[in-house]
PDB file of N, CA and C in Angstrom:
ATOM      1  N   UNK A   1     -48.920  -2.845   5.957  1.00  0.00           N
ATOM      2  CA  UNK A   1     -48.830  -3.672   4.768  1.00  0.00           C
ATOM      3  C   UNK A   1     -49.646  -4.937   5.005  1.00  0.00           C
ATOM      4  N   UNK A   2     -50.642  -5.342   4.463  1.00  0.00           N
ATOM      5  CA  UNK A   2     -51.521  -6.582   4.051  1.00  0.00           C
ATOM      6  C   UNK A   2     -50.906  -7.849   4.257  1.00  0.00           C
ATOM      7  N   UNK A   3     -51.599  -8.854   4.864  1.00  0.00           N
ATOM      8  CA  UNK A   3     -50.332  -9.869   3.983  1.00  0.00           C
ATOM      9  C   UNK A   3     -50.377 -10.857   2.839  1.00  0.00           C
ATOM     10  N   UNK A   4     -51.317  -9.716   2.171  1.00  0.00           N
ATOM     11  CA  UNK A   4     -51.243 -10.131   0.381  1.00  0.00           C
ATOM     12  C   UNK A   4     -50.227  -9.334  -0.357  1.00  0.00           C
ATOM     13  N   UNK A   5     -50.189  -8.288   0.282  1.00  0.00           N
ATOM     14  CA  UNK A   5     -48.981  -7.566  -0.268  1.00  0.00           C
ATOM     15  C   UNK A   5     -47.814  -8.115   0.058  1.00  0.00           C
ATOM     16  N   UNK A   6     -47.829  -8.670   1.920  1.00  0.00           N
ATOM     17  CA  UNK A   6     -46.444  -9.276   1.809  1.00  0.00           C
ATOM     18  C   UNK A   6     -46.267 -10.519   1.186  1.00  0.00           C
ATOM     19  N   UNK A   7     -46.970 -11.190   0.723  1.00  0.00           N
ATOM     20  CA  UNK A   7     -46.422 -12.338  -0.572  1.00  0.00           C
ATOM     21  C   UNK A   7     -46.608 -12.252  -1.655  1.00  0.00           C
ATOM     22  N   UNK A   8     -46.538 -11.091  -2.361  1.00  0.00           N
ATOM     23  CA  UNK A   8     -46.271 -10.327  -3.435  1.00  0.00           C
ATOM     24  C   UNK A   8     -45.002 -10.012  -3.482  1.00  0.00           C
ATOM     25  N   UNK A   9     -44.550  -9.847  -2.382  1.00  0.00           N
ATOM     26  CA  UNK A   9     -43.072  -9.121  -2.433  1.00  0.00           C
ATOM     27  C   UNK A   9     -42.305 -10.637  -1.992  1.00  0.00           C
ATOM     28  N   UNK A  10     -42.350 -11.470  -1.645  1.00  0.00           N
ATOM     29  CA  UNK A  10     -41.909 -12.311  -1.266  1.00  0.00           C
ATOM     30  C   UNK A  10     -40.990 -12.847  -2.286  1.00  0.00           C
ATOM     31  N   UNK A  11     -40.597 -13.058  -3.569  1.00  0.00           N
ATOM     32  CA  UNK A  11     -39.913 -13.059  -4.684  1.00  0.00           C
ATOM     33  C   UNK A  11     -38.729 -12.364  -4.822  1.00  0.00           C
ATOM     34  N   UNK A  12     -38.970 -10.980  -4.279  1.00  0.00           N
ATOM     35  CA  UNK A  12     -37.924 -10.023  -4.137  1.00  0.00           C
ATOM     36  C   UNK A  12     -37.595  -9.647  -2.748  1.00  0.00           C
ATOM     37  N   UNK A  13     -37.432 -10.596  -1.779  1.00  0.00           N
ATOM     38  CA  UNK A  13     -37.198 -10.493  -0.498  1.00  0.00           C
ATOM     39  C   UNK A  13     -36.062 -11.447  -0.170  1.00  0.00           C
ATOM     40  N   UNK A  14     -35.493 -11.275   0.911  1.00  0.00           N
ATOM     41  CA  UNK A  14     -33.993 -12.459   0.996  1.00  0.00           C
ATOM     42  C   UNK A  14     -34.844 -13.775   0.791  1.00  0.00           C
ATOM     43  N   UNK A  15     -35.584 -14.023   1.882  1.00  0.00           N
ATOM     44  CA  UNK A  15     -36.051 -15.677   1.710  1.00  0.00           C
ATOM     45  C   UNK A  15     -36.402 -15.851   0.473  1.00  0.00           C
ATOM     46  N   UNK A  16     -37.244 -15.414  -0.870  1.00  0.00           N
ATOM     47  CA  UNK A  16     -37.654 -15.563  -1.739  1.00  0.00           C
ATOM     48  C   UNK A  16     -36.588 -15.629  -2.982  1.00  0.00           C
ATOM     49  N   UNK A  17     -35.130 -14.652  -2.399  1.00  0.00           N
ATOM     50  CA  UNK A  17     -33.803 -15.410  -3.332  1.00  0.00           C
ATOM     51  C   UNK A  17     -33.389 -16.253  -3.125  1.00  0.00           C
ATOM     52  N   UNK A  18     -33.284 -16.369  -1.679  1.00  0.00           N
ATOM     53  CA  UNK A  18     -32.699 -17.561  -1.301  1.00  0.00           C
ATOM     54  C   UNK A  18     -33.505 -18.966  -2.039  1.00  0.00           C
ATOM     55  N   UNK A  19     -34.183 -18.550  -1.915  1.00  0.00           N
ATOM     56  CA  UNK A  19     -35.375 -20.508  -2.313  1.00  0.00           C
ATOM     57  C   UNK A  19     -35.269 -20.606  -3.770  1.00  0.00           C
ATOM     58  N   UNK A  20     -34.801 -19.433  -4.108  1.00  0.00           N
ATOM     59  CA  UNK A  20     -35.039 -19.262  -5.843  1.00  0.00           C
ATOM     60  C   UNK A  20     -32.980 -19.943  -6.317  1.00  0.00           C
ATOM     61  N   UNK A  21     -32.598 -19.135  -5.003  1.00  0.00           N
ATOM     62  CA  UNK A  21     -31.014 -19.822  -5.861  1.00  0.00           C
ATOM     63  C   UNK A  21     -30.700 -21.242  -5.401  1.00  0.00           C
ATOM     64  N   UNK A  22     -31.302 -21.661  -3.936  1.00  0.00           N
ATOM     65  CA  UNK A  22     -31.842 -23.317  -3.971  1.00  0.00           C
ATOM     66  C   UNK A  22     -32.490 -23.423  -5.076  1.00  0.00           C
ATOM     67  N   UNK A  23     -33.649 -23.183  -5.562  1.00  0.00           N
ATOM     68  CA  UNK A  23     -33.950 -24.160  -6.252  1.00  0.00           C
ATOM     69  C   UNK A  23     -33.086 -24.014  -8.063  1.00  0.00           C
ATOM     70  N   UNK A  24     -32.184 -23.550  -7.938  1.00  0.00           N
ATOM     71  CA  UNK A  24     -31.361 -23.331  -9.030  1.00  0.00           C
ATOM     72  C   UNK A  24     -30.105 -24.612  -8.688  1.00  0.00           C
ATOM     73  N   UNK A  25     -29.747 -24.630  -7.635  1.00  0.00           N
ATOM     74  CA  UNK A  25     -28.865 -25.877  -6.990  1.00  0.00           C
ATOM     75  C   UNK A  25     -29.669 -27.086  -7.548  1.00  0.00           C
ATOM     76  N   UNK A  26     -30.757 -27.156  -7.413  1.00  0.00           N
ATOM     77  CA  UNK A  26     -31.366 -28.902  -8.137  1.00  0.00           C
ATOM     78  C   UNK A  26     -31.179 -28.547  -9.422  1.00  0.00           C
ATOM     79  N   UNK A  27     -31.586 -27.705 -10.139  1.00  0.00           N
ATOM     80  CA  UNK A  27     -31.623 -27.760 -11.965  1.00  0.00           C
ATOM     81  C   UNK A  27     -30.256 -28.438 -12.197  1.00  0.00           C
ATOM     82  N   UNK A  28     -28.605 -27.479 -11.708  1.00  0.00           N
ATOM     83  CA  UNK A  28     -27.604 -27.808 -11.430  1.00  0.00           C
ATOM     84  C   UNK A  28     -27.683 -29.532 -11.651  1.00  0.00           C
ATOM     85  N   UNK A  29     -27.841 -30.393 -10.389  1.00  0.00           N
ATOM     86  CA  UNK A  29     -28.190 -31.755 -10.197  1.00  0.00           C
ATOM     87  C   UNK A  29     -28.715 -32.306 -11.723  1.00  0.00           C
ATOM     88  N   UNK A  30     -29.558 -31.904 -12.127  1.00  0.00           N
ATOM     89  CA  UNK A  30     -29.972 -32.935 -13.821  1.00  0.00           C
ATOM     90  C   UNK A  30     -29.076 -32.482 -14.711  1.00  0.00           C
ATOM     91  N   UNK A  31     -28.391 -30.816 -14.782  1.00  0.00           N
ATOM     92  CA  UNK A  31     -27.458 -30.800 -15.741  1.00  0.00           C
ATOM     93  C   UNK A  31     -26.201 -31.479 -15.772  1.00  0.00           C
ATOM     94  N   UNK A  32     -26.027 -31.756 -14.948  1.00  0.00           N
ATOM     95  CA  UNK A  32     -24.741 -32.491 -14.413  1.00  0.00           C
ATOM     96  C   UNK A  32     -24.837 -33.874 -15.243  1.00  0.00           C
ATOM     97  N   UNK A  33     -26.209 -34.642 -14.456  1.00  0.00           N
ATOM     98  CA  UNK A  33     -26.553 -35.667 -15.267  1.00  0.00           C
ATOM     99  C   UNK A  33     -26.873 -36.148 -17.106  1.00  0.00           C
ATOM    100  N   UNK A  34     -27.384 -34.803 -17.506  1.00  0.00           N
ATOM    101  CA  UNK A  34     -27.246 -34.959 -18.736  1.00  0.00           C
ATOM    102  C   UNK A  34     -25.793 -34.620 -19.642  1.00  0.00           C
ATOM    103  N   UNK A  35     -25.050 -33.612 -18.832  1.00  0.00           N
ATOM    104  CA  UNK A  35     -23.694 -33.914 -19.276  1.00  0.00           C
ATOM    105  C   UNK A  35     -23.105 -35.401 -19.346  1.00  0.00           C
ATOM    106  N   UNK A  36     -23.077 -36.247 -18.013  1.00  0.00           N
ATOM    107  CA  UNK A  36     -22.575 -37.770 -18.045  1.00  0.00           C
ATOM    108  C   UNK A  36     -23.117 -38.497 -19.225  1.00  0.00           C
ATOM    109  N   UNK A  37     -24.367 -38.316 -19.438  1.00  0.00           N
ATOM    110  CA  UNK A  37     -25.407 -38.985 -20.149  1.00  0.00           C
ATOM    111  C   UNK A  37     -24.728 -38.913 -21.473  1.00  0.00           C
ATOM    112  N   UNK A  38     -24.532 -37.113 -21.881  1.00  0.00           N
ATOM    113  CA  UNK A  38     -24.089 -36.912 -23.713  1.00  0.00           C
ATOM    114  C   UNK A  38     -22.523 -37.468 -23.951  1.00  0.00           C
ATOM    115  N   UNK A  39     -21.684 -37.545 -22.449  1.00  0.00           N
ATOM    116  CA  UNK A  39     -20.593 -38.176 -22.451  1.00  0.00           C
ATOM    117  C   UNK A  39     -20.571 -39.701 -23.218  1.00  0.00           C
ATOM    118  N   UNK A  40     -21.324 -40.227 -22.209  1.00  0.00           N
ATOM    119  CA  UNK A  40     -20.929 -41.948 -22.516  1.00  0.00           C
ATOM    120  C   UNK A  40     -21.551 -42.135 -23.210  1.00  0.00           C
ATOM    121  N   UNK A  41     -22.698 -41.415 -24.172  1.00  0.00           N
ATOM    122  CA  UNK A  41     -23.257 -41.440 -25.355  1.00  0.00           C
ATOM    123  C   UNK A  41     -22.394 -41.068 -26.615  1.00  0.00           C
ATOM    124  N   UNK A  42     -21.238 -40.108 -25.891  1.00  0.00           N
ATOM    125  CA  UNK A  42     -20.517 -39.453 -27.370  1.00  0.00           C
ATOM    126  C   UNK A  42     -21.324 -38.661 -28.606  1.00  0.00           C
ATOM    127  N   UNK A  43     -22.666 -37.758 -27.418  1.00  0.00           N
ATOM    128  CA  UNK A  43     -23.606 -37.406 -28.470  1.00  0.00           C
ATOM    129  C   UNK A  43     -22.637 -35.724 -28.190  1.00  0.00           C
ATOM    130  N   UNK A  44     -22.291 -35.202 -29.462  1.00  0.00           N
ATOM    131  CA  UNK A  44     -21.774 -33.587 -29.184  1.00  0.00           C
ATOM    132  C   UNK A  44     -22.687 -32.316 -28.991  1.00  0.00           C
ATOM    133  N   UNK A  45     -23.957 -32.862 -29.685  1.00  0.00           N
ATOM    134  CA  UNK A  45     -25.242 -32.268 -29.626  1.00  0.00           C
ATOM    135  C   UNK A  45     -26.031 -32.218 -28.303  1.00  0.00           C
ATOM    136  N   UNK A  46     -26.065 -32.963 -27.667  1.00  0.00           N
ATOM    137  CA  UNK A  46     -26.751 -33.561 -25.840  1.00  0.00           C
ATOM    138  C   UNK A  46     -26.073 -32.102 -25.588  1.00  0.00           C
ATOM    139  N   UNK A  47     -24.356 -32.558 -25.522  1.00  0.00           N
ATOM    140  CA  UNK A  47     -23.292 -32.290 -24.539  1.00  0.00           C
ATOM    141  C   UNK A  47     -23.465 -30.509 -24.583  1.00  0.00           C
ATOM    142  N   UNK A  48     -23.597 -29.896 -25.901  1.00  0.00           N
ATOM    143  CA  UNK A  48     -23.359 -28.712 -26.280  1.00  0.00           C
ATOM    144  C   UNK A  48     -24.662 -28.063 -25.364  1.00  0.00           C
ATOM    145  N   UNK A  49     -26.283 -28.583 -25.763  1.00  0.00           N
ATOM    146  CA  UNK A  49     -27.628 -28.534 -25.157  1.00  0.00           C
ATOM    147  C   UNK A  49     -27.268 -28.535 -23.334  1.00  0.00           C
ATOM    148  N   UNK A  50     -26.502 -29.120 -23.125  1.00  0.00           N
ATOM    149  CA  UNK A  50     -26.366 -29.239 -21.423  1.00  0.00           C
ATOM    150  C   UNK A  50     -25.536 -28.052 -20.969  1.00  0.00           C
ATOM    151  N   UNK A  51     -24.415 -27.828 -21.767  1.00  0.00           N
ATOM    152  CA  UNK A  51     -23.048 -26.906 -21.670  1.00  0.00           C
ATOM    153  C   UNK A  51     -24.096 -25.357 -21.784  1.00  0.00           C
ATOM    154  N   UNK A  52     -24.941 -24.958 -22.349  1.00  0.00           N
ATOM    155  CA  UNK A  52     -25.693 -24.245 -23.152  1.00  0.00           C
ATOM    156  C   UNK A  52     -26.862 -24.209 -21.404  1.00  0.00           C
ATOM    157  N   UNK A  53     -26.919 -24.719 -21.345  1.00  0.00           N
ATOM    158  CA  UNK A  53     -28.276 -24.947 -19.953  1.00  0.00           C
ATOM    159  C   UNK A  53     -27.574 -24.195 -18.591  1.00  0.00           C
ATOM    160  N   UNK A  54     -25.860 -24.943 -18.633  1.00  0.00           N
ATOM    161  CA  UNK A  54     -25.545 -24.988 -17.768  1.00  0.00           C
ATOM    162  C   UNK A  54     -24.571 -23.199 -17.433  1.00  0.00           C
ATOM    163  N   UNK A  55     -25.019 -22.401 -18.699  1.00  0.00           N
ATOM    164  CA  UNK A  55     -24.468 -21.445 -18.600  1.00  0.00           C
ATOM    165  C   UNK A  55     -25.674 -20.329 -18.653  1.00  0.00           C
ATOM    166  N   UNK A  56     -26.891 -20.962 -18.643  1.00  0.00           N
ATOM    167  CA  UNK A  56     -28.210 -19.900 -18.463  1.00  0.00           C
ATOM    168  C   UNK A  56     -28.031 -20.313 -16.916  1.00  0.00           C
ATOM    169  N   UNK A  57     -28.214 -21.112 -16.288  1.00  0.00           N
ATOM    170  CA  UNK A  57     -28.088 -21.602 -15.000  1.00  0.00           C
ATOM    171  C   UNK A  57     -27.180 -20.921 -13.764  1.00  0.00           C
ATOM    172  N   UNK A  58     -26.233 -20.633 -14.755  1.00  0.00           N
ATOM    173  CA  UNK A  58     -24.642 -19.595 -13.341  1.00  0.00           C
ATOM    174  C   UNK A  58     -25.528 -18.278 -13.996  1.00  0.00           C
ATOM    175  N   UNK A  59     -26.084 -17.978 -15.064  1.00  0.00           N
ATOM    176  CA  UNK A  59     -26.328 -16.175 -15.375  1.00  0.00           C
ATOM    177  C   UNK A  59     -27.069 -16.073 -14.482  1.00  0.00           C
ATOM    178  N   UNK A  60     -28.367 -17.227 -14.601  1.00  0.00           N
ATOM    179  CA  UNK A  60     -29.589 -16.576 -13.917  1.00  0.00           C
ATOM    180  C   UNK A  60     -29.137 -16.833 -12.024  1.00  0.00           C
ATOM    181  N   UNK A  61     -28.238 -17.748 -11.706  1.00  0.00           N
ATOM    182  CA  UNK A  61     -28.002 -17.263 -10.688  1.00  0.00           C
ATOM    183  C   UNK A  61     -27.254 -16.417 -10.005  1.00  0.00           C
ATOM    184  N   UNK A  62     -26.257 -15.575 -10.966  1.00  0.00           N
ATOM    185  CA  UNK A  62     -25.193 -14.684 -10.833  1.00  0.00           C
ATOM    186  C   UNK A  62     -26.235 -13.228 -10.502  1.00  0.00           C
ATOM    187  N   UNK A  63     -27.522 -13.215 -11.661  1.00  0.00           N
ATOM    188  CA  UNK A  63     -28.375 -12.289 -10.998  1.00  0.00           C
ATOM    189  C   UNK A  63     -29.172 -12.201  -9.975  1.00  0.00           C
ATOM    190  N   UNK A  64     -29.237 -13.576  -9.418  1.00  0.00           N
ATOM    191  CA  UNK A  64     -30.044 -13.396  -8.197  1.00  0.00           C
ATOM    192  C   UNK A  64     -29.188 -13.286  -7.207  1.00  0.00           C
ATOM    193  N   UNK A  65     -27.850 -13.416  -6.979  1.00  0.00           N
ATOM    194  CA  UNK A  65     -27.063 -13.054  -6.015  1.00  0.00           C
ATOM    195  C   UNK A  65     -26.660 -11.419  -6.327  1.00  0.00           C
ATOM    196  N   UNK A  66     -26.414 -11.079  -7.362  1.00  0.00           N
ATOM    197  CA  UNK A  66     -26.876  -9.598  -7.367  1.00  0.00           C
ATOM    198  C   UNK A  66     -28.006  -8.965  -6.793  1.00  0.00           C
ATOM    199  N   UNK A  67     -28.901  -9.495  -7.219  1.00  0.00           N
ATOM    200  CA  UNK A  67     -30.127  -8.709  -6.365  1.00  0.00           C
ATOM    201  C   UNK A  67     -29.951  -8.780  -4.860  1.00  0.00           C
ATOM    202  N   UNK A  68     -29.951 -10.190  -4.307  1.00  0.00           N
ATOM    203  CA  UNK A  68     -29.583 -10.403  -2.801  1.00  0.00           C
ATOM    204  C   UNK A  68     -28.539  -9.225  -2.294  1.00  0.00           C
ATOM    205  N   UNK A  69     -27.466  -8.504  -3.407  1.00  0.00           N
ATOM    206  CA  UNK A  69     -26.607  -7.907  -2.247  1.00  0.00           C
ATOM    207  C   UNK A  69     -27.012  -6.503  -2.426  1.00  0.00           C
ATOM    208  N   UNK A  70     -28.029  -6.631  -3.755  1.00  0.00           N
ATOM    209  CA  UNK A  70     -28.497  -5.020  -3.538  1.00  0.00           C
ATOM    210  C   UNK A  70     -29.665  -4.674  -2.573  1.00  0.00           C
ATOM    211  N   UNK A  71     -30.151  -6.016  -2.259  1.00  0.00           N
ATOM    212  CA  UNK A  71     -31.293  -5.316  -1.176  1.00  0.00           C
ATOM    213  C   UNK A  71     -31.234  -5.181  -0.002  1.00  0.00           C
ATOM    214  N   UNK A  72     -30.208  -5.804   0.759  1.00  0.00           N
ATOM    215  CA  UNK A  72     -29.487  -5.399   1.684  1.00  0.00           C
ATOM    216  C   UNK A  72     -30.147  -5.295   2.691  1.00  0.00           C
ATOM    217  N   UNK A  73     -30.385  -4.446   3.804  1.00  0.00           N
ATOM    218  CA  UNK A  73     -31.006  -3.968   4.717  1.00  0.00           C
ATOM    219  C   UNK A  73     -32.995  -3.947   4.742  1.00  0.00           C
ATOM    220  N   UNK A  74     -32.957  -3.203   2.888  1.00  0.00           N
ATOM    221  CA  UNK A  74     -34.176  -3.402   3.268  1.00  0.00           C
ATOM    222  C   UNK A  74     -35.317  -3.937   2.900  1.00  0.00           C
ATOM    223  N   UNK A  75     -35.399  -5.466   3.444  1.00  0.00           N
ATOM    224  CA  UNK A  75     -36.287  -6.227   2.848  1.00  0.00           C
ATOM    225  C   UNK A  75     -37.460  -6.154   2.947  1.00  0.00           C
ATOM    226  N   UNK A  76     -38.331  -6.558   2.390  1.00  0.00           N
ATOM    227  CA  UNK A  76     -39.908  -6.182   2.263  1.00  0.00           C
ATOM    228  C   UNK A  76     -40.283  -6.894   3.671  1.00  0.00           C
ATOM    229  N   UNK A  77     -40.036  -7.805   3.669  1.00  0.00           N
ATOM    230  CA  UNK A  77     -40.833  -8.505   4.549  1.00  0.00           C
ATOM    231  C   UNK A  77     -40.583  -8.540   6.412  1.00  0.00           C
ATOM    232  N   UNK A  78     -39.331  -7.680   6.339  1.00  0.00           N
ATOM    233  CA  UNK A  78     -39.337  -7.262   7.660  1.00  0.00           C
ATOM    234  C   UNK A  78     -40.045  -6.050   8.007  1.00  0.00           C
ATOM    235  N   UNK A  79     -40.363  -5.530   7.572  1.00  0.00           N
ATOM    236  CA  UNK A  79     -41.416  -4.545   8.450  1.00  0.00           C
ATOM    237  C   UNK A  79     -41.736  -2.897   6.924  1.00  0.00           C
TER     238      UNK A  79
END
């Protein structure tokens, strides 16, 4: 295997979920903040837009921990 091919696959490899559901942990971090924000604003519209973010946010990481336990053993990038 190349190793253009192996960073092709790198997306769908443990390290490449892993960095992907880190970097889902920072998005987390500003939604948080714009929740406080629509709070002490008393905007219901912000709050709903954040609530709404913050539930694409657990899906899309609920599927990448799915994928992580389906690939299991055999990752691309070990051999």
């Amino acid at each position: 295997m190349s190793s253009i091919e192996k960073a092709k696959g790198f997306k769908k490899s443990k390290p490449g979920l892993w960095l992907s559901i880190g970097t889902s942990a920072f998005g987390a971090v500003s939604i948080v903040k714009d929740v406080k924000k629509a709070r002490g604003e008393n905007d219901t519209l912000k709050l709903i837009n954040a609530l709404v973010g913050a539930a694409a946010l657990i899906t899309g990481t609920a599927l990448l921990v799915r994928e992580l336990k389906r690939l299991g053993d055999d990752d691309v990038l070990l051999g």
